[in-house]
C-alpha atoms as a PDB file:
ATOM      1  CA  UNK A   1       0.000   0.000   0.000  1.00  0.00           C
ATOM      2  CA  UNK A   2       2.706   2.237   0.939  1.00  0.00           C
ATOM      3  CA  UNK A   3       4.615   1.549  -2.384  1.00  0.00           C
ATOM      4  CA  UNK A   4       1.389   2.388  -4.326  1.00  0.00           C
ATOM      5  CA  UNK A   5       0.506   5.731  -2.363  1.00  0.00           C
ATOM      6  CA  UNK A   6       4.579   6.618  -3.369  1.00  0.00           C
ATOM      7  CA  UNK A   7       3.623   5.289  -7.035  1.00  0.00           C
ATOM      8  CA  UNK A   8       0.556   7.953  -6.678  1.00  0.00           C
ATOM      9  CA  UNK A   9       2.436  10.914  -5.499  1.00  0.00           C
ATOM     10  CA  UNK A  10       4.985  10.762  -8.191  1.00  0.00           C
ATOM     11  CA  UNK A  11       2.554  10.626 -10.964  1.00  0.00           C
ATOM     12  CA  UNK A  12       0.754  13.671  -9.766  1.00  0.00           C
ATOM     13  CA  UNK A  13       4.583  15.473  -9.006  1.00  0.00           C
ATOM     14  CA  UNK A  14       4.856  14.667 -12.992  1.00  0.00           C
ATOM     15  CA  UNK A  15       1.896  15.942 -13.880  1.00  0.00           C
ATOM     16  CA  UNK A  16       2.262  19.165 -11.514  1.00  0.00           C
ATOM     17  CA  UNK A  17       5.856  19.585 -13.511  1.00  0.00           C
ATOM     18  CA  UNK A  18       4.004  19.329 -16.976  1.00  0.00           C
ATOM     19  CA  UNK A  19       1.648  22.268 -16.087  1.00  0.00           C
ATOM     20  CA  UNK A  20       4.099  24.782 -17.241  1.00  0.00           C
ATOM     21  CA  UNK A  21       4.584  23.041 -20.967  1.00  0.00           C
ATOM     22  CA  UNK A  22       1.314  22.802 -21.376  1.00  0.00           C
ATOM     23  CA  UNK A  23       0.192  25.892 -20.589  1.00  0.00           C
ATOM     24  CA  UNK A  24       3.397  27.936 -22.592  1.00  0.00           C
ATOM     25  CA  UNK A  25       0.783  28.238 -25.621  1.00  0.00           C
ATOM     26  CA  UNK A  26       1.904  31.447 -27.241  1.00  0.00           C
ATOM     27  CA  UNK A  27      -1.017  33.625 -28.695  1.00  0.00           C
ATOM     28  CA  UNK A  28      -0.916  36.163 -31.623  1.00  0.00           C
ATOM     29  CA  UNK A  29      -2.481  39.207 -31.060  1.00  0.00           C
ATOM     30  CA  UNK A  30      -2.927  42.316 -33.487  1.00  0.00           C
ATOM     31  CA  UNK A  31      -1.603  45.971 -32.146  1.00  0.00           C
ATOM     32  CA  UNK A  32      -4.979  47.688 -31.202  1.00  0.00           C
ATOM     33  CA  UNK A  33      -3.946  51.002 -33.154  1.00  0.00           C
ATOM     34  CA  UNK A  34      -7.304  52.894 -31.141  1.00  0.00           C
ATOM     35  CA  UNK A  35      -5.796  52.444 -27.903  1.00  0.00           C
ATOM     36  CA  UNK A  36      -2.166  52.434 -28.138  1.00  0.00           C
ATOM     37  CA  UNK A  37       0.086  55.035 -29.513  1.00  0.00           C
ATOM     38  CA  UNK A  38       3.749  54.837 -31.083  1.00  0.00           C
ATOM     39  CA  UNK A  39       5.531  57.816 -29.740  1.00  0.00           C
ATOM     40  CA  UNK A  40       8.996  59.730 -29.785  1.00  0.00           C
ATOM     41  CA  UNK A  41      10.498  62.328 -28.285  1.00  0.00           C
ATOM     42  CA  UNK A  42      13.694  65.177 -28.896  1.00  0.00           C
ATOM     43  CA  UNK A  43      14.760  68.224 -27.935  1.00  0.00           C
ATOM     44  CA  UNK A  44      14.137  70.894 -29.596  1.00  0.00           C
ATOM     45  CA  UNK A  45      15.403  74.076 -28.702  1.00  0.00           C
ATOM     46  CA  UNK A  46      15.602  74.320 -24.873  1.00  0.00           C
ATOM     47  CA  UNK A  47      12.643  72.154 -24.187  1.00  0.00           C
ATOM     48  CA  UNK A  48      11.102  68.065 -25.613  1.00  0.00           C
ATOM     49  CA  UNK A  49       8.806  68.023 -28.631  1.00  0.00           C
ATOM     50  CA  UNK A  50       6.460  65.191 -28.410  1.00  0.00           C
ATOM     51  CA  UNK A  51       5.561  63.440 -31.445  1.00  0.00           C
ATOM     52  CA  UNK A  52       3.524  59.934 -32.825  1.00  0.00           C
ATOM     53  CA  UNK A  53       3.068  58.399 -35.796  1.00  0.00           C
ATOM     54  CA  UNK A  54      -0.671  57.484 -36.501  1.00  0.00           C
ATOM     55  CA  UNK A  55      -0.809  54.804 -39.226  1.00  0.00           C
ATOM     56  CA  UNK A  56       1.001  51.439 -38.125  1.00  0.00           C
ATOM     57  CA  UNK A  57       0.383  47.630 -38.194  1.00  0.00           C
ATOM     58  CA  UNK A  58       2.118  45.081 -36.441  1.00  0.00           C
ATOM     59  CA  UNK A  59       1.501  41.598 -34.451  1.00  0.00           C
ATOM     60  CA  UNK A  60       3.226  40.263 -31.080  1.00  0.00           C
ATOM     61  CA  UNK A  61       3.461  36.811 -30.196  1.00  0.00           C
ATOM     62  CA  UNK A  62       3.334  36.511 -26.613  1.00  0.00           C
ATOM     63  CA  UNK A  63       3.710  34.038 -23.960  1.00  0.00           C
ATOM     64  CA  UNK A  64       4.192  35.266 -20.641  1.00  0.00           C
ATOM     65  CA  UNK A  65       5.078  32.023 -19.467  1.00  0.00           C
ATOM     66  CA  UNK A  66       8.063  31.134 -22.038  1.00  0.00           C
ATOM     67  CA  UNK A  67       9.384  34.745 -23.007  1.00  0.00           C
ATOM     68  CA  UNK A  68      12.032  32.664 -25.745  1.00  0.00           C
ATOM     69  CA  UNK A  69       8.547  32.162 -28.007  1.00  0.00           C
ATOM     70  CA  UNK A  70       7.734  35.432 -27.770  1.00  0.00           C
ATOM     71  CA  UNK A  71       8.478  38.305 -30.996  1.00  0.00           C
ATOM     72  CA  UNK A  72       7.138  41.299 -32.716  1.00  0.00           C
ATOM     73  CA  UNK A  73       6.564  42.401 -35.998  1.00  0.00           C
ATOM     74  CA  UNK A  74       5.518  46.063 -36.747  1.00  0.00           C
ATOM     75  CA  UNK A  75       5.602  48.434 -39.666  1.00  0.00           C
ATOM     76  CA  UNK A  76       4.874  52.291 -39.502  1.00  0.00           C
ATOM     77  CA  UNK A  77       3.705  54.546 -42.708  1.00  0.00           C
ATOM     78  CA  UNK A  78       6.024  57.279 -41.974  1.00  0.00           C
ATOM     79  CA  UNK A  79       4.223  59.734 -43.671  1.00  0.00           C
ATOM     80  CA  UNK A  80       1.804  59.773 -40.520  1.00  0.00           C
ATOM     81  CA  UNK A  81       4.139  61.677 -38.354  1.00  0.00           C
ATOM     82  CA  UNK A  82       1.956  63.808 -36.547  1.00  0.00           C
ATOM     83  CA  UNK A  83       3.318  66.984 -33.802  1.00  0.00           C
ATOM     84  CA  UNK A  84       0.495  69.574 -33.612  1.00  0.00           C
ATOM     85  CA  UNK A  85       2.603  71.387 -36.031  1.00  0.00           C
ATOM     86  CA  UNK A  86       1.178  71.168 -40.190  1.00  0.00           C
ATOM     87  CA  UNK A  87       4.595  72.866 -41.025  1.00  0.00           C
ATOM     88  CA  UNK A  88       7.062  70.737 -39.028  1.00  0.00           C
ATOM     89  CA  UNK A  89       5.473  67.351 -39.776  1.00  0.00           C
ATOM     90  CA  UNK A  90       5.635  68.354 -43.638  1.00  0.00           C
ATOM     91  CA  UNK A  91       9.074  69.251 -42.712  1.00  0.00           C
ATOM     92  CA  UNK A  92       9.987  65.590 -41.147  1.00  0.00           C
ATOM     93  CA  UNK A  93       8.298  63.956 -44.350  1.00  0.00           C
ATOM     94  CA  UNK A  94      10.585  65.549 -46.835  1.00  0.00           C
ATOM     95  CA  UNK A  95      13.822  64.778 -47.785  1.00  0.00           C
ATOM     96  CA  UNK A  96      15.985  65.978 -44.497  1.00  0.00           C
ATOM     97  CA  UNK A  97      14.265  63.540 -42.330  1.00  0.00           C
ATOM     98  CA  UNK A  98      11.904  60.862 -43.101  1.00  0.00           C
ATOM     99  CA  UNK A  99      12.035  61.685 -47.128  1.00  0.00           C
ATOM    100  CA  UNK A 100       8.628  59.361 -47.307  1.00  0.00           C
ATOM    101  CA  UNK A 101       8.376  59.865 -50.894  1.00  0.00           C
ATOM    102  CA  UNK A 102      11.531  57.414 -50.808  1.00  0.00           C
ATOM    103  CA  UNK A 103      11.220  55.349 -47.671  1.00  0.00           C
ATOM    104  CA  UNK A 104       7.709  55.389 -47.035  1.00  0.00           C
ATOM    105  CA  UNK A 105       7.933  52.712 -44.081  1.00  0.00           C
ATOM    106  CA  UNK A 106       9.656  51.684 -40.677  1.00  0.00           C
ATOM    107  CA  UNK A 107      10.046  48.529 -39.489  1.00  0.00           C
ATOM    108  CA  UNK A 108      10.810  46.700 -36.146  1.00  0.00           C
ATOM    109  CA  UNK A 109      11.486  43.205 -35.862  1.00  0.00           C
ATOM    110  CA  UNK A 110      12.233  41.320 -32.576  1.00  0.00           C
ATOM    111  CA  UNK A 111      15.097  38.865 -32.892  1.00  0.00           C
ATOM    112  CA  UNK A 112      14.707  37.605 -29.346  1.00  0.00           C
ATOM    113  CA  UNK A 113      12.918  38.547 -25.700  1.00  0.00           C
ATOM    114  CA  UNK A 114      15.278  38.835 -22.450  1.00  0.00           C
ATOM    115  CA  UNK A 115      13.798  37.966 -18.999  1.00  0.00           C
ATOM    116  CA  UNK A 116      13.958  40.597 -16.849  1.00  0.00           C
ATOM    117  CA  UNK A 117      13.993  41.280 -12.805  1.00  0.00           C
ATOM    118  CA  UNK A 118      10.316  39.613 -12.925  1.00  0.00           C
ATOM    119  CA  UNK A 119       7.412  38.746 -14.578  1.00  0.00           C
ATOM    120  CA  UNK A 120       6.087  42.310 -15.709  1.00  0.00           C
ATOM    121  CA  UNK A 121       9.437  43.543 -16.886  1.00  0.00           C
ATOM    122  CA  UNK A 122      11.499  42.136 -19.693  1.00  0.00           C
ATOM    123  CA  UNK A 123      13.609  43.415 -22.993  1.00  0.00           C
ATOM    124  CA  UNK A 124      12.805  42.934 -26.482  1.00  0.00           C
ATOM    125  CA  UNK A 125      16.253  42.920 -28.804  1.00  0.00           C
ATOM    126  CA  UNK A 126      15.609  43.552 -32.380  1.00  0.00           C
ATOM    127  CA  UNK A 127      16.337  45.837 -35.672  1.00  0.00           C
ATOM    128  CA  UNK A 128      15.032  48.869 -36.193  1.00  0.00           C
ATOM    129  CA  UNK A 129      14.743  50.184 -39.837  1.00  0.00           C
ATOM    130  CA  UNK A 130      14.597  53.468 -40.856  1.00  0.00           C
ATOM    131  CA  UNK A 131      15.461  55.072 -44.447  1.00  0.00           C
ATOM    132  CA  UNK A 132      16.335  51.725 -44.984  1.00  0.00           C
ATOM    133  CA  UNK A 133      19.403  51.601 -42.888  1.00  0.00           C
ATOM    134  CA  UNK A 134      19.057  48.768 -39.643  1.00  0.00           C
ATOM    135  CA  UNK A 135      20.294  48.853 -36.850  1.00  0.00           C
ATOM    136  CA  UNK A 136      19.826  46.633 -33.431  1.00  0.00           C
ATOM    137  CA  UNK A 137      17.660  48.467 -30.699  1.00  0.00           C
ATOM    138  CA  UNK A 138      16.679  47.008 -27.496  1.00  0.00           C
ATOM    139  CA  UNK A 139      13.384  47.798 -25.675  1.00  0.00           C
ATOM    140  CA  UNK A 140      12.530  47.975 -22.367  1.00  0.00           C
ATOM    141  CA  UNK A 141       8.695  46.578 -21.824  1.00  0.00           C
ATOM    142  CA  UNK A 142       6.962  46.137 -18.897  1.00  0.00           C
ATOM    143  CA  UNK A 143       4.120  43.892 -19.185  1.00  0.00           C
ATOM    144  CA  UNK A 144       0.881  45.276 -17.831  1.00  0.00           C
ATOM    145  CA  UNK A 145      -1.516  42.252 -18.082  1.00  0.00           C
ATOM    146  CA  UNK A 146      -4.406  40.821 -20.122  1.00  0.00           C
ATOM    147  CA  UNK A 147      -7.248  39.522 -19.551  1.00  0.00           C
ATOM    148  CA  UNK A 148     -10.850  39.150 -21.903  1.00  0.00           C
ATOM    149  CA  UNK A 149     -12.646  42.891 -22.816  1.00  0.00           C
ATOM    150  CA  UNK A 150     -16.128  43.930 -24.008  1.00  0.00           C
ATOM    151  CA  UNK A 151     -18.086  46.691 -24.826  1.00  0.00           C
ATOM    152  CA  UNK A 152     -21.998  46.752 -24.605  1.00  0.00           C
ATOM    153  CA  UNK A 153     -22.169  42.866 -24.207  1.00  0.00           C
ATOM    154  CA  UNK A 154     -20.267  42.275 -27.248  1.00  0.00           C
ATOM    155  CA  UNK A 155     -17.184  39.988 -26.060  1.00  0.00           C
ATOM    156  CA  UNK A 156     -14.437  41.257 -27.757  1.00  0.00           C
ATOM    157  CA  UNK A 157     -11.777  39.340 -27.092  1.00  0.00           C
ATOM    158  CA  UNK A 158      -8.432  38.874 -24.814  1.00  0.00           C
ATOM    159  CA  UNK A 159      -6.210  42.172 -24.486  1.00  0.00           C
ATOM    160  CA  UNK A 160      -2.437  42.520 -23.542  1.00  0.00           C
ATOM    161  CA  UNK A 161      -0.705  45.774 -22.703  1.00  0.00           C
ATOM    162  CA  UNK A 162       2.660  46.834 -23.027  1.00  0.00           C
ATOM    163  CA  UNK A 163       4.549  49.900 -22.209  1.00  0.00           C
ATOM    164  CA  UNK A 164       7.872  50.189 -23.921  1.00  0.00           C
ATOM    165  CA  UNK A 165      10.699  52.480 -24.361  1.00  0.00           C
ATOM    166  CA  UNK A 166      14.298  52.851 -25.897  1.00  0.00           C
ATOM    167  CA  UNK A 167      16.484  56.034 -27.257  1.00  0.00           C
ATOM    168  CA  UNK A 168      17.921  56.123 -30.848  1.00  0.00           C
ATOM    169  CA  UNK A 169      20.843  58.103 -32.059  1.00  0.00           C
ATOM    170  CA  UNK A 170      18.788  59.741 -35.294  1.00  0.00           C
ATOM    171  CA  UNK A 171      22.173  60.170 -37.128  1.00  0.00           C
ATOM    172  CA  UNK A 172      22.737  56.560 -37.047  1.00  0.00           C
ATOM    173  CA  UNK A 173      20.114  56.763 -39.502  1.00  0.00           C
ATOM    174  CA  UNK A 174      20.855  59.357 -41.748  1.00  0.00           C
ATOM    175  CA  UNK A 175      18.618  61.902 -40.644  1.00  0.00           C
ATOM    176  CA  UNK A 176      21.377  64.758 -40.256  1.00  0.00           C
ATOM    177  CA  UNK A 177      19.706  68.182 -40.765  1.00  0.00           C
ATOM    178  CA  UNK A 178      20.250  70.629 -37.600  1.00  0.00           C
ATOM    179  CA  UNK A 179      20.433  74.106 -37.455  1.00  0.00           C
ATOM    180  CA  UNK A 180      22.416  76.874 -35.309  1.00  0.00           C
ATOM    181  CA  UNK A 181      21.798  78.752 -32.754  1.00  0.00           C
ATOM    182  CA  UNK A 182      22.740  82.496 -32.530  1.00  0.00           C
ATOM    183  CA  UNK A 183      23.416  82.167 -28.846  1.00  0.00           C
ATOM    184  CA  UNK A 184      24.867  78.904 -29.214  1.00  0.00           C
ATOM    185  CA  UNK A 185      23.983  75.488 -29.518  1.00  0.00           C
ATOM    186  CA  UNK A 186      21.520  73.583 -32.457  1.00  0.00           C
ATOM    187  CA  UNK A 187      18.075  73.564 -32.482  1.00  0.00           C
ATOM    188  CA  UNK A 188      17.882  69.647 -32.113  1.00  0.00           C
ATOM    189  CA  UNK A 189      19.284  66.629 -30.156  1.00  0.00           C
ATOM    190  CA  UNK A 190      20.731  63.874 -31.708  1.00  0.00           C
ATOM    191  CA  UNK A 191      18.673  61.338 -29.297  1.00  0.00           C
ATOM    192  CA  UNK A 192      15.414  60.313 -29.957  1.00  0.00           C
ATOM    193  CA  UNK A 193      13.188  58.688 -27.212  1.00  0.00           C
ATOM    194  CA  UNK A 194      11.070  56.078 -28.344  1.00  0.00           C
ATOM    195  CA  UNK A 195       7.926  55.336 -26.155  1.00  0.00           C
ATOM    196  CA  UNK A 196       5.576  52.830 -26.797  1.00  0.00           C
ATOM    197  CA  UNK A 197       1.783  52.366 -25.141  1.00  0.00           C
ATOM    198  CA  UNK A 198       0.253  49.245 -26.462  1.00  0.00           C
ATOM    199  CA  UNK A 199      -2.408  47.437 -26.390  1.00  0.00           C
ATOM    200  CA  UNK A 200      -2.806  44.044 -28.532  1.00  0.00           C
ATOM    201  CA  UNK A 201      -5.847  41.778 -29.073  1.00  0.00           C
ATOM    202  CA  UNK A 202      -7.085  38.686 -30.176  1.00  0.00           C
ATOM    203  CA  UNK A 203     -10.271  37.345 -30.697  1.00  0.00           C
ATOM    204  CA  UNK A 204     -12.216  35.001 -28.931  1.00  0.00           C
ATOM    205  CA  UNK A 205     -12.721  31.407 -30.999  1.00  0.00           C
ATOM    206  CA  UNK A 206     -16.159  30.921 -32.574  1.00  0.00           C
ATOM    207  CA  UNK A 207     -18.057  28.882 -29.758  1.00  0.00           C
ATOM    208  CA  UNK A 208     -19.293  26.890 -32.079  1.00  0.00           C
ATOM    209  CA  UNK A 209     -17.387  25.182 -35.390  1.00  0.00           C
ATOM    210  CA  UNK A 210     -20.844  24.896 -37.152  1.00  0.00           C
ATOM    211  CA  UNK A 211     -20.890  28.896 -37.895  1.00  0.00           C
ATOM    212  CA  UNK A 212     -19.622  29.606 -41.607  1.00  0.00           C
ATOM    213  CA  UNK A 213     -15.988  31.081 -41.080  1.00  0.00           C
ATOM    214  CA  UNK A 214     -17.505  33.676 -43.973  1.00  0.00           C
ATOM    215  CA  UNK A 215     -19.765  35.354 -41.197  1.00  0.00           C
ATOM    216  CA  UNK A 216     -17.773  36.765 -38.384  1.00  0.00           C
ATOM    217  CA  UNK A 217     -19.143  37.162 -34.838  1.00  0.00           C
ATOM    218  CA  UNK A 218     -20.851  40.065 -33.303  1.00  0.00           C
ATOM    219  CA  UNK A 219     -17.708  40.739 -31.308  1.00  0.00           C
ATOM    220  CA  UNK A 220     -15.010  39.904 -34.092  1.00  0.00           C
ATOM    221  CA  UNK A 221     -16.918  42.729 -35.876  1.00  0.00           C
ATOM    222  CA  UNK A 222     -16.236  45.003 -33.292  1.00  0.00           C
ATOM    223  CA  UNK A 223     -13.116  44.307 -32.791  1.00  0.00           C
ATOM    224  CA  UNK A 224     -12.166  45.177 -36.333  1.00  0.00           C
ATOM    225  CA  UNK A 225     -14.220  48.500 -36.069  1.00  0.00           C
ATOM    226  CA  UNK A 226     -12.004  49.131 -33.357  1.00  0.00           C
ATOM    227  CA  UNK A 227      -8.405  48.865 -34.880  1.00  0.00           C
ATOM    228  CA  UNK A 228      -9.576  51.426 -37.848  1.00  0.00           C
ATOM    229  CA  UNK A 229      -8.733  55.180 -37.063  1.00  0.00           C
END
């Protein structure tokens, strides 16, 4: 009896210690582009000019449980530059900055996740392109949580929110143009802080595999109203 209550234990020990594979399921979810916002700033002048770009796409696949299956893949229309100022943000888009006409996208791809000093906090290593030149960045992400959302009764889903940030040299880039102060001094700084507020979905399943996949459910409709700007 003894040797079978021993035999007992150790099956459920094994099953305990399988809990964590089978539960490291990573999920795709879809940047969420009406609540989140891809942000930078610099100085300019004596003081930081806040700035975001409006038009972006990008998916993260994300496991908080096994960080190593974890990436991102986003991609930014540069042309939607936006910094409450119609004859500065024409200014980035031309040729001394973002030159959109020629390189009309950015790109960030994760080439591998770092644990961090715990569970909310982690880095994300990857290349950041920009006039077409790449170089490696690394962010630093703290995880806020998920967890299913709705609106009006309409499930919409699991969310997952991130909050990210990292500083660029712009030069590194190619994006030179500065101009001179009379008292001394240029009118911008070659860093660039990058912040990042987002929040990713995906959609709940069908509940049942007998709906057409053609006709999409009340809350995967809303969810796709909500990513449009």
């Amino acid at each position: 009896m003894r040797l079978l209550n021993l035999s007992a234990a150790g099956a459920t020990l094994a099953l305990l210690a399988l809990v964590p594979a089978i539960r490291a399921e990573p999920r795709t979810y879809a940047i969420d582009r009406a609540h989140s916002e891809v942000g930078f700033n610099i100085r300019h002048f004596f003081n930081k000019t806040h700035g975001r770009f409006e038009d972006y796409k990008g998916t993260i696949v994300f496991d908080p449980q096994s960080l190593k299956t974890s990436s991102v893949q986003v991609t930014i229309r540069d042309s939607s530059i936006y910094t409450a100022n119609a004859k500065r943000d024409d200014h980035l888009r031309g040729q001394d900055f973002f030159w959109v006409e020629k390189y009309p996208t950015l790109t960030f791809a994760s080439t591998k996740v770092i644990a961090g000093k715990d569970a909310e906090h982690f880095k994300v290593a990857g290349n950041l392109t920009i006039r077409d030149v790449t170089k490696p960045v690394v962010l630093d992400v703290e995880y806020l949580g998920m967890g299913p959302i709705g609106v009006n009764g309409n499930d919409l889903g699991t969310q997952a929110g991130f909050w990210a940030t990292t500083k660029v040299n712009r030069k590194d880039y190619g994006i030179m143009w500065n101009r001179n102060l009379d008292q001394g001094g240029v009118m911008l700084g070659d860093d660039v802080e990058i912040v990042l507020s987002i929040a990713a979905v995906t959609p709940k399943p069908p509940a049942s595999s007998a709906q057409p996949a053609s006709a999409p459910s009340r809350g995967q409709a809303s969810l796709a109203d909500t990513t449009k700007k």
